[in-house]
C-alpha atoms as a PDB file:
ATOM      1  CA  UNK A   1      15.980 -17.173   8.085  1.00  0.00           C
ATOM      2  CA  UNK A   2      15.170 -17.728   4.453  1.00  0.00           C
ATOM      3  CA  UNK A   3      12.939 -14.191   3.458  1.00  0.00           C
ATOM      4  CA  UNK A   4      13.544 -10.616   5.458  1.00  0.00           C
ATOM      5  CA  UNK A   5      10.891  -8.055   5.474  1.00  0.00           C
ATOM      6  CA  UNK A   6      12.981  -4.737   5.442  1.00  0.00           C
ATOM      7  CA  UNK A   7       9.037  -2.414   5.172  1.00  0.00           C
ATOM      8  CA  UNK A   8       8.199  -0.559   8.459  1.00  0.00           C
ATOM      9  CA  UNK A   9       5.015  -1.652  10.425  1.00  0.00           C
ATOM     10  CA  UNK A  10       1.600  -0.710   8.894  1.00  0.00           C
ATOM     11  CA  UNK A  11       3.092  -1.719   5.546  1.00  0.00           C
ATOM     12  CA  UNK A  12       1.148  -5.178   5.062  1.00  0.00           C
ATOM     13  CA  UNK A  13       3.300  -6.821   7.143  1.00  0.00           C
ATOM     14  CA  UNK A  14       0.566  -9.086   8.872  1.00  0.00           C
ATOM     15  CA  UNK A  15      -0.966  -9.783   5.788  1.00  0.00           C
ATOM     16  CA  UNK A  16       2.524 -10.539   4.459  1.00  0.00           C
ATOM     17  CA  UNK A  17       3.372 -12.740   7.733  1.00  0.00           C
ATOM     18  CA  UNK A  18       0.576 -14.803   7.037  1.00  0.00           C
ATOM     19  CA  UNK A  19       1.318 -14.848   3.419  1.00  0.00           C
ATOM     20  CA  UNK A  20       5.215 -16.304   4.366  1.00  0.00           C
ATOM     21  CA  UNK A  21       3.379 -18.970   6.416  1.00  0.00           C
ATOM     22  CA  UNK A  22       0.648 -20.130   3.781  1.00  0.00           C
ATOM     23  CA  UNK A  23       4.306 -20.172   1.503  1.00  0.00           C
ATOM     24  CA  UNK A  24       6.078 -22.859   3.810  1.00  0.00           C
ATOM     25  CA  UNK A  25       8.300 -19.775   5.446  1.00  0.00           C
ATOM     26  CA  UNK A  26       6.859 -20.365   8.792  1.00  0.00           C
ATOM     27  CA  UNK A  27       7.018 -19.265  11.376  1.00  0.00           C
ATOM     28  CA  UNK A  28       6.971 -15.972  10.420  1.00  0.00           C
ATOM     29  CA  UNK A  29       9.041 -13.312  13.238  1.00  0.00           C
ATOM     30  CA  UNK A  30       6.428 -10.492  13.738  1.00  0.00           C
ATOM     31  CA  UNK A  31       6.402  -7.925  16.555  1.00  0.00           C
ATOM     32  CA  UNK A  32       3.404 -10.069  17.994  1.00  0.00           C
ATOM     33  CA  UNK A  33       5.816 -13.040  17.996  1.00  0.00           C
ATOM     34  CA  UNK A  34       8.130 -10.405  20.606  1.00  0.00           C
ATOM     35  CA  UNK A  35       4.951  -9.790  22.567  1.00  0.00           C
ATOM     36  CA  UNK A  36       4.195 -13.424  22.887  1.00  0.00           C
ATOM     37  CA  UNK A  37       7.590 -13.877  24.367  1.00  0.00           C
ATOM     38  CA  UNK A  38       9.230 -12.155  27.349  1.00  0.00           C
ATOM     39  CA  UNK A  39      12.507 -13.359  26.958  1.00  0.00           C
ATOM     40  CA  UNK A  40      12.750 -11.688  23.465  1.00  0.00           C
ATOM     41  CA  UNK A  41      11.997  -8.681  24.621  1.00  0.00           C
ATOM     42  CA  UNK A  42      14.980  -8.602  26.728  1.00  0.00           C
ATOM     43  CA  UNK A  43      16.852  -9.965  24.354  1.00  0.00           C
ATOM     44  CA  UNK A  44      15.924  -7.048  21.598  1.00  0.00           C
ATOM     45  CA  UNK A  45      16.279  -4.716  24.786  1.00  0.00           C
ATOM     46  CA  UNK A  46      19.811  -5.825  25.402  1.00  0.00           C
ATOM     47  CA  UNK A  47      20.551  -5.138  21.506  1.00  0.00           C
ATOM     48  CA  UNK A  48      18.741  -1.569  21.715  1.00  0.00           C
ATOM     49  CA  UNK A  49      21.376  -0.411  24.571  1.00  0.00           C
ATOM     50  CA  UNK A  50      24.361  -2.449  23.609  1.00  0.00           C
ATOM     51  CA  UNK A  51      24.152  -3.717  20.132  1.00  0.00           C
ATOM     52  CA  UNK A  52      24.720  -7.270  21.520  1.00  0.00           C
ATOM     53  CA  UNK A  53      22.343 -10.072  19.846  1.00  0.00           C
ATOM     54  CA  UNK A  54      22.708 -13.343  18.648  1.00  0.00           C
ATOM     55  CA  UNK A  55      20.483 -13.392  15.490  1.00  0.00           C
ATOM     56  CA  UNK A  56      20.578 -17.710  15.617  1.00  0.00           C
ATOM     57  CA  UNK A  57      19.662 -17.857  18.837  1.00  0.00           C
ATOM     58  CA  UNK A  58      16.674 -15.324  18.482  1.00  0.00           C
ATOM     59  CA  UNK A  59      15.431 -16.538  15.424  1.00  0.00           C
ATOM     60  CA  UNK A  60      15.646 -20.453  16.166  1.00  0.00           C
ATOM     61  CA  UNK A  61      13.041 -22.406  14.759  1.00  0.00           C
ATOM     62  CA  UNK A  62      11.575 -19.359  12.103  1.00  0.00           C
ATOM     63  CA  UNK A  63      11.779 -19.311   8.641  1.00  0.00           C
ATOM     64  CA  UNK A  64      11.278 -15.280   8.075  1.00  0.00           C
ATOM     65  CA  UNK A  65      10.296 -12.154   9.957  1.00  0.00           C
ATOM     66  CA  UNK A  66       8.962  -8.756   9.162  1.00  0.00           C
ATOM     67  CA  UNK A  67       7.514  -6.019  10.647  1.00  0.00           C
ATOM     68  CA  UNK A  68       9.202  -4.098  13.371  1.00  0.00           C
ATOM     69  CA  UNK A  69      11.850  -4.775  14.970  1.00  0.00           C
ATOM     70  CA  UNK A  70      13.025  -7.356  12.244  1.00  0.00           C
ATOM     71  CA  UNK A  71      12.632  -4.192   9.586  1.00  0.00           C
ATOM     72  CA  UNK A  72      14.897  -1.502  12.075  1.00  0.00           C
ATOM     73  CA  UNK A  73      17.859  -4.585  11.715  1.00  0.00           C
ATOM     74  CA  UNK A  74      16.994  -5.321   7.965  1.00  0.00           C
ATOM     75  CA  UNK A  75      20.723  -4.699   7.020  1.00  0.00           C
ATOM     76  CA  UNK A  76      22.675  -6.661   9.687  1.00  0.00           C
ATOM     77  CA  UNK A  77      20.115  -9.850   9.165  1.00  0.00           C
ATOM     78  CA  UNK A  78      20.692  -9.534   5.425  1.00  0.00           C
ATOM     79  CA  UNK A  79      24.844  -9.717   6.086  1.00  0.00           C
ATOM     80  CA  UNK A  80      24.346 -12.299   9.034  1.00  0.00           C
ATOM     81  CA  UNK A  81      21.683 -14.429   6.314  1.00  0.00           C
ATOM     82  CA  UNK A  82      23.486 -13.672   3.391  1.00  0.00           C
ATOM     83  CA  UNK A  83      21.017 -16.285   1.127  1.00  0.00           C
ATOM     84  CA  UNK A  84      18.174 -15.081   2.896  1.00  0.00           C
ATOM     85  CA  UNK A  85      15.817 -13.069   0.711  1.00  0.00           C
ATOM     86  CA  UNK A  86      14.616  -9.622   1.271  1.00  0.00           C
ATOM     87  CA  UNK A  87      10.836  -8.272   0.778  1.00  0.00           C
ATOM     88  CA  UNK A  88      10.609  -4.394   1.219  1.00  0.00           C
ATOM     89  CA  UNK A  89       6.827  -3.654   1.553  1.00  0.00           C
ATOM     90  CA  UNK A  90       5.468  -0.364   1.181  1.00  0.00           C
ATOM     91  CA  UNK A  91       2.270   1.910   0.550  1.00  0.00           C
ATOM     92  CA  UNK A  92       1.612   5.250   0.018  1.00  0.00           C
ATOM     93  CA  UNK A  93       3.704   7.472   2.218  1.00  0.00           C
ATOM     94  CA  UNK A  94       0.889   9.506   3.715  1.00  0.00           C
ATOM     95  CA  UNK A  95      -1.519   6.810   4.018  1.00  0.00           C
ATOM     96  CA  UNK A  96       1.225   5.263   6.211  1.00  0.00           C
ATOM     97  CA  UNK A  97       1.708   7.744   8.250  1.00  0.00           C
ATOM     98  CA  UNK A  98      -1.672   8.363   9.172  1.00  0.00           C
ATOM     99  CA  UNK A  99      -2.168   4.682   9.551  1.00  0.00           C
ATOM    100  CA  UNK A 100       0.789   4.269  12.157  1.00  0.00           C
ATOM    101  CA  UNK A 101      -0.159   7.210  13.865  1.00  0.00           C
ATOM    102  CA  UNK A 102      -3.860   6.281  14.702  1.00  0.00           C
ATOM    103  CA  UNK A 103      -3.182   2.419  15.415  1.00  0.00           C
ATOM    104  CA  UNK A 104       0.776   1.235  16.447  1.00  0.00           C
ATOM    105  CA  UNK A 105       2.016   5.048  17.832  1.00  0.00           C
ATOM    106  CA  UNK A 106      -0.851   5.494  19.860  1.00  0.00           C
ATOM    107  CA  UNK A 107       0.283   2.066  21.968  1.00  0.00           C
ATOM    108  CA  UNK A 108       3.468   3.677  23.047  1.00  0.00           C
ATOM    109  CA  UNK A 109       1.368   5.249  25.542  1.00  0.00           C
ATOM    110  CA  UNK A 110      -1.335   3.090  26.203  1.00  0.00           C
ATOM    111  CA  UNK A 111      -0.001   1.652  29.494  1.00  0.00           C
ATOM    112  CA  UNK A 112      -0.860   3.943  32.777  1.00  0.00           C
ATOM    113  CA  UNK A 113       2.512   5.363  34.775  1.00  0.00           C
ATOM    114  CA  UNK A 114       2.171   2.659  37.725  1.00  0.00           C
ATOM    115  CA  UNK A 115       2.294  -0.333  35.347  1.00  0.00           C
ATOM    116  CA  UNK A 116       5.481   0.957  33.881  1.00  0.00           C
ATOM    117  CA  UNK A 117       6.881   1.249  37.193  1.00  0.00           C
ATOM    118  CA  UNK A 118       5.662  -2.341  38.545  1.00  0.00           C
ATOM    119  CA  UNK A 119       5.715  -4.331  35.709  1.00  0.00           C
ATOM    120  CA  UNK A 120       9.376  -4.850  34.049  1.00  0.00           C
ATOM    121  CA  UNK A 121       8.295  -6.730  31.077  1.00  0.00           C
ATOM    122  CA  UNK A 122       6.337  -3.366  30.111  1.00  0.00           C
ATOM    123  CA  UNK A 123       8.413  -1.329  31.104  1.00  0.00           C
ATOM    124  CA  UNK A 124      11.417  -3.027  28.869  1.00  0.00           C
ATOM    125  CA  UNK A 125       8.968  -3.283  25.938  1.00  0.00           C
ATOM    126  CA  UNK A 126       7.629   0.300  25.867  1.00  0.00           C
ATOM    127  CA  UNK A 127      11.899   0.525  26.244  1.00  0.00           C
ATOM    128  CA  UNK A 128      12.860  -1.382  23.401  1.00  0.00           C
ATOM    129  CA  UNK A 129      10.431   0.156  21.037  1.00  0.00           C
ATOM    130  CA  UNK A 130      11.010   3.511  22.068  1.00  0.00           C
ATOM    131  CA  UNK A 131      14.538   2.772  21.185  1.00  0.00           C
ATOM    132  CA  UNK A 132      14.359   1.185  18.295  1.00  0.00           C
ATOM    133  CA  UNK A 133      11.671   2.491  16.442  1.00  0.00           C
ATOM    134  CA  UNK A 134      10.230   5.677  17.856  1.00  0.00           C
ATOM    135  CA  UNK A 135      13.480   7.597  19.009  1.00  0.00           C
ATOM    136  CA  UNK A 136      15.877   5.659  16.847  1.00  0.00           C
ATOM    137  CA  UNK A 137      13.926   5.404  13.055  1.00  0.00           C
ATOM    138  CA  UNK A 138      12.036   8.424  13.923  1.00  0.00           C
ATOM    139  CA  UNK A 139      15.033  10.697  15.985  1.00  0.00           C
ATOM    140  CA  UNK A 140      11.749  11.209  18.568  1.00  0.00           C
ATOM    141  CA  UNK A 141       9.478  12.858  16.000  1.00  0.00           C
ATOM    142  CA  UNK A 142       7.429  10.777  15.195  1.00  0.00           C
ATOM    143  CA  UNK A 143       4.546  13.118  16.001  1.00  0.00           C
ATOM    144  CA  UNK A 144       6.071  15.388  12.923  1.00  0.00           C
ATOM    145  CA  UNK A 145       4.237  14.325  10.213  1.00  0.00           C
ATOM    146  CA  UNK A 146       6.804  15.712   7.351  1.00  0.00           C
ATOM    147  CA  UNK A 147      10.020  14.315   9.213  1.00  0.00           C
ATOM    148  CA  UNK A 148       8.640  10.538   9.706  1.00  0.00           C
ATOM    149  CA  UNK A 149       7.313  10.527   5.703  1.00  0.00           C
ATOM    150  CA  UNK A 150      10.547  11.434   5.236  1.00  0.00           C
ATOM    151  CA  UNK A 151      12.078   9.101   7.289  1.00  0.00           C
ATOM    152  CA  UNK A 152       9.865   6.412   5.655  1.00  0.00           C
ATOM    153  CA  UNK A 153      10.814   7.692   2.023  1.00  0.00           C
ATOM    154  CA  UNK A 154      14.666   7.596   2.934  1.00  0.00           C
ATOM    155  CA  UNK A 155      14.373   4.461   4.173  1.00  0.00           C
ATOM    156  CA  UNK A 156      12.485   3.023   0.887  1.00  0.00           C
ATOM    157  CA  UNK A 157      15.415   4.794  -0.897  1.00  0.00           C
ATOM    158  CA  UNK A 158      18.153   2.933   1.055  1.00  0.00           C
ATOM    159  CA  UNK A 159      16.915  -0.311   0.913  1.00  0.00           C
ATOM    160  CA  UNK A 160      16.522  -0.126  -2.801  1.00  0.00           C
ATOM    161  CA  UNK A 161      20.322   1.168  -3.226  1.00  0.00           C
ATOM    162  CA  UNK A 162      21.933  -1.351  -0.896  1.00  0.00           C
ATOM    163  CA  UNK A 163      20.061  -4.209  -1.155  1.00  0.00           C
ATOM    164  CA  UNK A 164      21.545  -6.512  -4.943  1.00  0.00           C
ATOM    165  CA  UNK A 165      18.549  -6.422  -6.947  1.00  0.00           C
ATOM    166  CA  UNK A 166      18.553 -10.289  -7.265  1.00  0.00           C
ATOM    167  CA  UNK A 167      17.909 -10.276  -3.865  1.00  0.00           C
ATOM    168  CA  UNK A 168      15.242  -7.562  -3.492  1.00  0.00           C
ATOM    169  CA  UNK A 169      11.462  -7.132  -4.128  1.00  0.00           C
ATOM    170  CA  UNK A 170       9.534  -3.792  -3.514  1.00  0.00           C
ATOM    171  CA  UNK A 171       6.200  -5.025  -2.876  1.00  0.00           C
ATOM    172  CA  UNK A 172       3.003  -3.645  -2.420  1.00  0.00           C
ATOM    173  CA  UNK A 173       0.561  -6.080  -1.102  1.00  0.00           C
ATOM    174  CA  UNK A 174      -2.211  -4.297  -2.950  1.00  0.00           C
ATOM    175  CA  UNK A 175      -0.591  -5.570  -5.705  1.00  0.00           C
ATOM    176  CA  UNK A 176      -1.759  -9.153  -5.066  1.00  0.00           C
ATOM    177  CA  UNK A 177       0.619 -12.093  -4.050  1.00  0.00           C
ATOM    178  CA  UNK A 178       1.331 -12.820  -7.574  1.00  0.00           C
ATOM    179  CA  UNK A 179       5.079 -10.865  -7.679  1.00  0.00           C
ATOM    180  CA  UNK A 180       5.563 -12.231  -4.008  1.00  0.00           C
ATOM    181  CA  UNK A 181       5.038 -15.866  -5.074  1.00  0.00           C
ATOM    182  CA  UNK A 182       6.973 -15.701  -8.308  1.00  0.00           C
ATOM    183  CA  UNK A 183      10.144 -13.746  -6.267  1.00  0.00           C
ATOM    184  CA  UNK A 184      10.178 -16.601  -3.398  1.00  0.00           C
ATOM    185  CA  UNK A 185      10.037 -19.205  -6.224  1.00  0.00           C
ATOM    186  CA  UNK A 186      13.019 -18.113  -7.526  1.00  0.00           C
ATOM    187  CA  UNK A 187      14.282 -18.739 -11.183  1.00  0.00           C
ATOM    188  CA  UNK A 188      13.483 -21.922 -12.833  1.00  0.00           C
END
């Protein structure tokens, strides 16, 4: 794992995962790349209810990952991939909001009752997010416009105190990929 994306979902991170891979950071770890796979989602599962994971194992064979879940573990990947880079995307808080809540939060409950009940690899995914993002980021409240901007702002915060500044770029992909490219290159 060579460049973390600490930003939430709805931050860029697509058009950031397909920026890593035009970079030479491919594959790039996205929630899509957990849908595509049915073992990771019992593998993220497992880490949601015991905090057991083997970060090598799960990441074999990529070269970066952002978006959610990769962005709720930001911190331990960092430690576990200490020269691993980190890329904190972000927007405008309210804008964010609105976005997650009209696109990603209204997925939570997109599956009818029965196919949670008869279908385990649903049922474990709706799980794992729920843990992860919408009742562990967001305490449950997501719904509570004011607490998950807040949320989102803290977490901005924290990532900008913790992370060593040599390590760390804030990046808005309005911005163009001009920063992005120039922080990945490194010093000369």
């Amino acid at each position: 794992m060579q460049v973390i994306g600490a930003g939430f979902g709805r931050t860029g991170t697509l058009s950031f995962k397909r920026a890593l891979e035009d970079l030479g950071f491919a594959p790039t770890y996205h929630m899509q790349e957990v849908m595509r796979r049915p073992s990771h989602i019992d593998r993220w599962l497992r880490y949601a209810r015991t905090g057991e994971v083997d970060w090598d194992e799960l990441f074999a064979g990529f070269g970066s990952g952002v978006d959610y879940p990769v962005s709720c573990v930001w911190e331990e990947l960092a430690s576990h991939y200490p020269d691993a880079k980190v890329v904190l995307t972000v927007r405008d808080p309210q804008q964010w909001w609105a976005s997650t809540a009209s696109t990603i939060y209204r997925f939570r409950t997109a599956f009818p009752a029965w196919m949670l009940r008869s279908v385990p690899m649903t049922r474990h995914f709706v799980e794992m997010v729920d843990r992860l993002v919408w009742d562990g980021l967001f305490d449950g409240r997501f719904t509570d416009r004011d607490h998950a901007v807040a949320v989102f702002e803290r977490h901005v915060v924290h990532v900008r105190a913790t992370c060593p500044p040599e390590r760390l770029l804030v990046f808005d992909v309005a911005d163009g990929w001009e920063p992005l490219c120039e922080f990945l290159r490194g010093p000369r």
